[in-house]
N, C-alpha and C. Protein backbone atom coordinates (compact mmCIF):
# COMPACT_ATOMS: atom_id res chain seq x y z
N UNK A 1 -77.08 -78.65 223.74
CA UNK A 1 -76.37 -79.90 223.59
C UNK A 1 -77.23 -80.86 222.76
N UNK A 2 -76.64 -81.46 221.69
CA UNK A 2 -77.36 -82.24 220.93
C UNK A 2 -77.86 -83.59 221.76
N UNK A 3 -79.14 -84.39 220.92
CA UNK A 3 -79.04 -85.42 221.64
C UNK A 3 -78.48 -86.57 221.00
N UNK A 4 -77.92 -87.49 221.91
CA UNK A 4 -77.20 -88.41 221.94
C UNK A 4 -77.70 -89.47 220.80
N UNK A 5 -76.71 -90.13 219.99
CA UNK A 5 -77.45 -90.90 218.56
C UNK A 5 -78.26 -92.30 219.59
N UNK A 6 -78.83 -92.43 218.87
CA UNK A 6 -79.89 -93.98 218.97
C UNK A 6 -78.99 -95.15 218.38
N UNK A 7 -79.15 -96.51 219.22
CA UNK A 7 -78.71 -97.58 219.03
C UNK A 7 -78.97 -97.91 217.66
N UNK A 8 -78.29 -98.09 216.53
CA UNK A 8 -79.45 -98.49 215.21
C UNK A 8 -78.80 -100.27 214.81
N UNK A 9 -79.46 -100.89 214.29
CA UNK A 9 -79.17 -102.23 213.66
C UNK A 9 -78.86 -102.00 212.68
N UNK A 10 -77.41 -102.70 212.75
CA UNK A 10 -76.28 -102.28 211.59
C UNK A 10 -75.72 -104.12 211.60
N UNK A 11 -75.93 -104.75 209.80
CA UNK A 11 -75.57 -105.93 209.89
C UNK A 11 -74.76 -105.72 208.63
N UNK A 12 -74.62 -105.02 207.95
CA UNK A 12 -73.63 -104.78 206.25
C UNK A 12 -71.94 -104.72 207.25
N UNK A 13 -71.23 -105.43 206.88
CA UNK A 13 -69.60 -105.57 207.14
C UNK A 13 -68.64 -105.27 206.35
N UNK A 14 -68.60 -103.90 205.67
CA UNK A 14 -67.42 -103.77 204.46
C UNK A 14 -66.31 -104.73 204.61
N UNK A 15 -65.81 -105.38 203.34
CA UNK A 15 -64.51 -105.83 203.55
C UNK A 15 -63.35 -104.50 203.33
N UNK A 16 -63.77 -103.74 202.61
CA UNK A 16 -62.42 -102.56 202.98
C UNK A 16 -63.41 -100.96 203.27
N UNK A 17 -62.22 -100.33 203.76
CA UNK A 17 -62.96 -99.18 204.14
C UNK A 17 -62.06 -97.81 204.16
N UNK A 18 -61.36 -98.27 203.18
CA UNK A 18 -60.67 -96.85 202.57
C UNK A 18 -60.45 -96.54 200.96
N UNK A 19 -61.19 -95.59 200.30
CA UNK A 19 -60.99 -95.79 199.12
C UNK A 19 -60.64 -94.31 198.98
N UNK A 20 -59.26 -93.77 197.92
CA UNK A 20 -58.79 -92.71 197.74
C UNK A 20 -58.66 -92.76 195.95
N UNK A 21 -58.67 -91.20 195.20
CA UNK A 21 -58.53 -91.51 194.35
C UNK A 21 -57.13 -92.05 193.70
N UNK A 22 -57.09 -92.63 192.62
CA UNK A 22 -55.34 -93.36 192.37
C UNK A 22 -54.51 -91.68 191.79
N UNK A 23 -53.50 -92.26 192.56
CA UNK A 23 -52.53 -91.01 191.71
C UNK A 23 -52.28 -89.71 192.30
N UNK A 24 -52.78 -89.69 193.67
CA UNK A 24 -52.87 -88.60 194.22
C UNK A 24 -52.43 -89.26 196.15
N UNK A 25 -51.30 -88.53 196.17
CA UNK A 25 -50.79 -89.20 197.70
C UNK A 25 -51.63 -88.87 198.63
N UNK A 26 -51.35 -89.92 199.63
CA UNK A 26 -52.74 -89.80 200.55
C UNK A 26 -52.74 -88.23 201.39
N UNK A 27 -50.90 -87.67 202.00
CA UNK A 27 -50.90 -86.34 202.38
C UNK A 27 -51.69 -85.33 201.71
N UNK A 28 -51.77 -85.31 200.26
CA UNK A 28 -52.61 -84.59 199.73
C UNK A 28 -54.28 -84.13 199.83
N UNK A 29 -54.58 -85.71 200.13
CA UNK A 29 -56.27 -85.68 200.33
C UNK A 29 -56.86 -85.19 201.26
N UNK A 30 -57.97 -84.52 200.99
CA UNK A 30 -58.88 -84.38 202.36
C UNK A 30 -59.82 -85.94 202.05
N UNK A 31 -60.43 -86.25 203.18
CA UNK A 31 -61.62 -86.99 203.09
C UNK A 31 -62.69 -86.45 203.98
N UNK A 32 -63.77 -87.93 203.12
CA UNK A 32 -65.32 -87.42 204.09
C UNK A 32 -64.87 -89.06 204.29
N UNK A 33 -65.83 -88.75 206.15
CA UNK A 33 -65.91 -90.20 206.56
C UNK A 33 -67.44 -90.33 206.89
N UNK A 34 -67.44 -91.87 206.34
CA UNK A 34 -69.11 -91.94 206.42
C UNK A 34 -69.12 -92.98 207.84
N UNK A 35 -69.97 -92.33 208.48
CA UNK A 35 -70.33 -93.68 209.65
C UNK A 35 -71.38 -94.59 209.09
N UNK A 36 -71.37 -95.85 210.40
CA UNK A 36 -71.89 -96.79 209.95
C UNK A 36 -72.98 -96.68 210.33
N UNK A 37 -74.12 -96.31 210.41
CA UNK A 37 -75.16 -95.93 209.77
C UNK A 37 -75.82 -95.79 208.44
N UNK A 38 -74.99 -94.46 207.70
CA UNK A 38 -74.73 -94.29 206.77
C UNK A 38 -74.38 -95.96 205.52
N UNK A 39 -73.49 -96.01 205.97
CA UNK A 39 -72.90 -97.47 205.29
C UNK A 39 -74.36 -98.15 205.02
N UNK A 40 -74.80 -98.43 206.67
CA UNK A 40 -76.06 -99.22 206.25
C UNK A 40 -77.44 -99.00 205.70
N UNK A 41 -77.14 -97.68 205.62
CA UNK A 41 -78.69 -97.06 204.49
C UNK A 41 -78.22 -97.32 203.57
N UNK A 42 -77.07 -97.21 202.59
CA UNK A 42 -76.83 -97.80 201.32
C UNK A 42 -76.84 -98.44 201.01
N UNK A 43 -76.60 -99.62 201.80
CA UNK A 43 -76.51 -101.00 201.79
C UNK A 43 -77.66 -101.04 201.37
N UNK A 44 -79.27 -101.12 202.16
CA UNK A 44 -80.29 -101.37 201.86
C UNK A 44 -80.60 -100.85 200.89
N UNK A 45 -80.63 -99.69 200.58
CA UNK A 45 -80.99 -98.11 199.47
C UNK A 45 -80.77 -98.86 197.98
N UNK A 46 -79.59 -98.65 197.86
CA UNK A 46 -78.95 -98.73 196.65
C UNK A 46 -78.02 -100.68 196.56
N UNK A 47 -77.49 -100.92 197.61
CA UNK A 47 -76.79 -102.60 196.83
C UNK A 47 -78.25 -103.16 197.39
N UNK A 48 -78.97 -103.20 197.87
CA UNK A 48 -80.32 -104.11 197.95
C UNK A 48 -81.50 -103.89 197.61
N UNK A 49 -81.24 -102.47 196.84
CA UNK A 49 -82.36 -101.94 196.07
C UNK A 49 -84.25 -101.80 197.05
N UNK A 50 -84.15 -101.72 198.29
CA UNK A 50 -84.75 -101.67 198.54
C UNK A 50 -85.64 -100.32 198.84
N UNK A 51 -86.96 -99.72 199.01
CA UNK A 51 -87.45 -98.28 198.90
C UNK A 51 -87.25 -98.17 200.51
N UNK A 52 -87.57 -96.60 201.01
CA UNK A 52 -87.18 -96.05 202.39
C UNK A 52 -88.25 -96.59 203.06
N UNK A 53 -89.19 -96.93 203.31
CA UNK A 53 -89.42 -97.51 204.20
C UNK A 53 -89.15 -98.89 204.44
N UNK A 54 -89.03 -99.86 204.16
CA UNK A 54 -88.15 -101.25 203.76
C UNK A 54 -86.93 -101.12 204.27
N UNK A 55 -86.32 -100.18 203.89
CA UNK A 55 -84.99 -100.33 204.49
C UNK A 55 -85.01 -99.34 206.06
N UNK A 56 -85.96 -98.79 206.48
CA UNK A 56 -86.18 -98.17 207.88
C UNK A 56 -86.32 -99.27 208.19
N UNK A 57 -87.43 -99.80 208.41
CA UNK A 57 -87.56 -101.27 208.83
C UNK A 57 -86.44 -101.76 209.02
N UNK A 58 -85.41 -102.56 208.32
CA UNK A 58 -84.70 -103.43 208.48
C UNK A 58 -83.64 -102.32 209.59
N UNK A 59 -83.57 -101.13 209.55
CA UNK A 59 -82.23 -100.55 210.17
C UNK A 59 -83.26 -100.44 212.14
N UNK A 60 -84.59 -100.82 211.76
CA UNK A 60 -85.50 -100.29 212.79
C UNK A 60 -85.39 -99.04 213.18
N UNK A 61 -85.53 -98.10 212.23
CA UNK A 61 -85.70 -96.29 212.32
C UNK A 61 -86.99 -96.04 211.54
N UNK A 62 -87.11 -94.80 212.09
CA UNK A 62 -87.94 -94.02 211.29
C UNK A 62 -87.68 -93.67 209.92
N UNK A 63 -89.24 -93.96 208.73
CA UNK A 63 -88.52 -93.13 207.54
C UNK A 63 -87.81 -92.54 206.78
N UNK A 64 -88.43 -91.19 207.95
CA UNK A 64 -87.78 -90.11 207.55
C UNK A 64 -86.17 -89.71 208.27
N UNK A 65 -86.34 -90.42 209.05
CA UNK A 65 -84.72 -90.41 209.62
C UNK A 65 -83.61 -91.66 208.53
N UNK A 66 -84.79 -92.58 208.52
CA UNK A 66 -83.62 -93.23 207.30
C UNK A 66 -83.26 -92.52 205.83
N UNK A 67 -84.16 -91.94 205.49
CA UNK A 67 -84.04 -90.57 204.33
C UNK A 67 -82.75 -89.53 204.72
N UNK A 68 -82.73 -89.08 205.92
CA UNK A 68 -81.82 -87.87 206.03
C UNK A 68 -80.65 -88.63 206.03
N UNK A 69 -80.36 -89.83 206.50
CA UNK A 69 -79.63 -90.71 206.45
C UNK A 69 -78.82 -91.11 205.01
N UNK A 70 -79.59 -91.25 204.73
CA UNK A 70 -79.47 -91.74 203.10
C UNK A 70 -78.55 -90.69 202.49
N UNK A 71 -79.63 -89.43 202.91
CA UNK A 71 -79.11 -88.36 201.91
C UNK A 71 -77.88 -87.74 202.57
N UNK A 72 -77.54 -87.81 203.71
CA UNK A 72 -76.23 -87.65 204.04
C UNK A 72 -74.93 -88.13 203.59
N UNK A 73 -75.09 -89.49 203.06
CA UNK A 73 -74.21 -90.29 202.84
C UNK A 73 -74.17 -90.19 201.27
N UNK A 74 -74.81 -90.10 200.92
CA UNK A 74 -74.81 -90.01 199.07
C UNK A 74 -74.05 -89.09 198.95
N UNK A 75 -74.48 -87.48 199.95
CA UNK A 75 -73.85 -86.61 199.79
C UNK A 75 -72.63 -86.38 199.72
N UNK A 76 -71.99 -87.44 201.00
CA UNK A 76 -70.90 -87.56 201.23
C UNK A 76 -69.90 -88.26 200.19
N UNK A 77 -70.70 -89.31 199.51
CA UNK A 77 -69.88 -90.00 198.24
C UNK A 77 -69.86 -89.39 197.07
N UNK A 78 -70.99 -88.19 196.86
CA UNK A 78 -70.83 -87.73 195.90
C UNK A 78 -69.48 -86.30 195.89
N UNK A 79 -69.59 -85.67 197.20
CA UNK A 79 -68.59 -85.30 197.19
C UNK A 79 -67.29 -85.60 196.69
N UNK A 80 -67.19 -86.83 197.83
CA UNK A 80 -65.74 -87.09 197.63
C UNK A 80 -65.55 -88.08 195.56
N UNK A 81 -66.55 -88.35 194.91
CA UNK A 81 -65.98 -88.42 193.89
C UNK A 81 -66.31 -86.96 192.86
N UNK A 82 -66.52 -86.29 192.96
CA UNK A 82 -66.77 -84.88 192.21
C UNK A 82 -65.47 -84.11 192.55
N UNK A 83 -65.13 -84.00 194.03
CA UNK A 83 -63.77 -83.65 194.30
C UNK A 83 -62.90 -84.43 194.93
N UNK A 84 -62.40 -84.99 194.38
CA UNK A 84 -61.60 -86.02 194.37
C UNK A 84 -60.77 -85.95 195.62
N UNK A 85 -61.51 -86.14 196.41
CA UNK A 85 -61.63 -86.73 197.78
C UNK A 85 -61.62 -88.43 198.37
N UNK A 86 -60.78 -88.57 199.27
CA UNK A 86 -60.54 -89.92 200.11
C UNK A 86 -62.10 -90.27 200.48
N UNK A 87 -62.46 -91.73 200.55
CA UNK A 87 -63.68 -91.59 201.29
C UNK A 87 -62.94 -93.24 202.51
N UNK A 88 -63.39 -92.69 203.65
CA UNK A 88 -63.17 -93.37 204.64
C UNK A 88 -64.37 -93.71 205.77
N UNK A 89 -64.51 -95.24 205.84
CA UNK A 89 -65.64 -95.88 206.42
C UNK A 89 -65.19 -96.03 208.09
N UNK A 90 -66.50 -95.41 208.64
CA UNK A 90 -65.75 -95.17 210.33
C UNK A 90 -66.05 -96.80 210.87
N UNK A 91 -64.66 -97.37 211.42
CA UNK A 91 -64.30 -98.70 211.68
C UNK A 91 -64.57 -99.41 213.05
N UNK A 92 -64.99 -98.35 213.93
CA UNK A 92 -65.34 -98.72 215.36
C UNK A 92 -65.98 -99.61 215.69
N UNK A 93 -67.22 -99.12 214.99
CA UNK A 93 -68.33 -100.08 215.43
C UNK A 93 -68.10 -101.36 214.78
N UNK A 94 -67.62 -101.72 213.44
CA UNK A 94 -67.55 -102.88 212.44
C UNK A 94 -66.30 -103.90 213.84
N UNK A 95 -65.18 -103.04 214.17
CA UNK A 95 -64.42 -103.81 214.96
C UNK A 95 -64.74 -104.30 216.21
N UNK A 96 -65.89 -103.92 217.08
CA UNK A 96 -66.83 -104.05 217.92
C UNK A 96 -67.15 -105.94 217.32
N UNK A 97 -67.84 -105.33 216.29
CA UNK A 97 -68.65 -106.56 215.71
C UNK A 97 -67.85 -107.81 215.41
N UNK A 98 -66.78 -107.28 214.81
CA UNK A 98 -65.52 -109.01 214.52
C UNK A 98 -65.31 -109.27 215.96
N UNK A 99 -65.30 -108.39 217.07
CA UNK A 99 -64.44 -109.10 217.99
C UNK A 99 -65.62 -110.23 218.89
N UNK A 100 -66.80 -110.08 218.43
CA UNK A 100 -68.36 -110.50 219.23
C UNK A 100 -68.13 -112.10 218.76
């Protein structure tokens, strides 16, 4: 049995969280969904340009767990634009957060 994920500090709030490619009905698509985690290594990574440890810090993880992190989620976007794939942001936790 795996173990259970760790609490992580997640402050990035997408305003949308479904992006599909145009022209292609949504029945058609598969998607990848990125959790928010994910969301928030990019956030730091790449829109805040910050290096992996900097942005461990701010998520309060380890490195190298913010790395596998990272690279999960790239993976996941690079997928879904190489094969033109839905990408869908998991909304749970973000709706947690509006309702606080």
């Amino acid at each position: 049995m795996p173990r259970p994920k760790k609490h992580r500090r997640i402050k990035c709030c997408p305003t949308a969280y479904y992006f599909k490619p145009r022209g292609i009905p949504m029945c058609e698509l598969l998607e990848n969904i990125l959790a928010e985690d994910e969301v928030e290594a990019i956030y730091w990574a790449d829109f805040k340009g910050f290096d992996h440890e900097t942005g461990a810090q701010k998520m309060q993880i380890s490195r190298p767990t913010f790395g596998r992190i990272l690279k999960a989620a790239r993976n996941k976007i690079a997928d879904a634009l190489i094969n033109g794939k839905a990408l869908r942001i998991n909304q749970d936790y973000f709706k947690k957060l509006a309702e606080e």
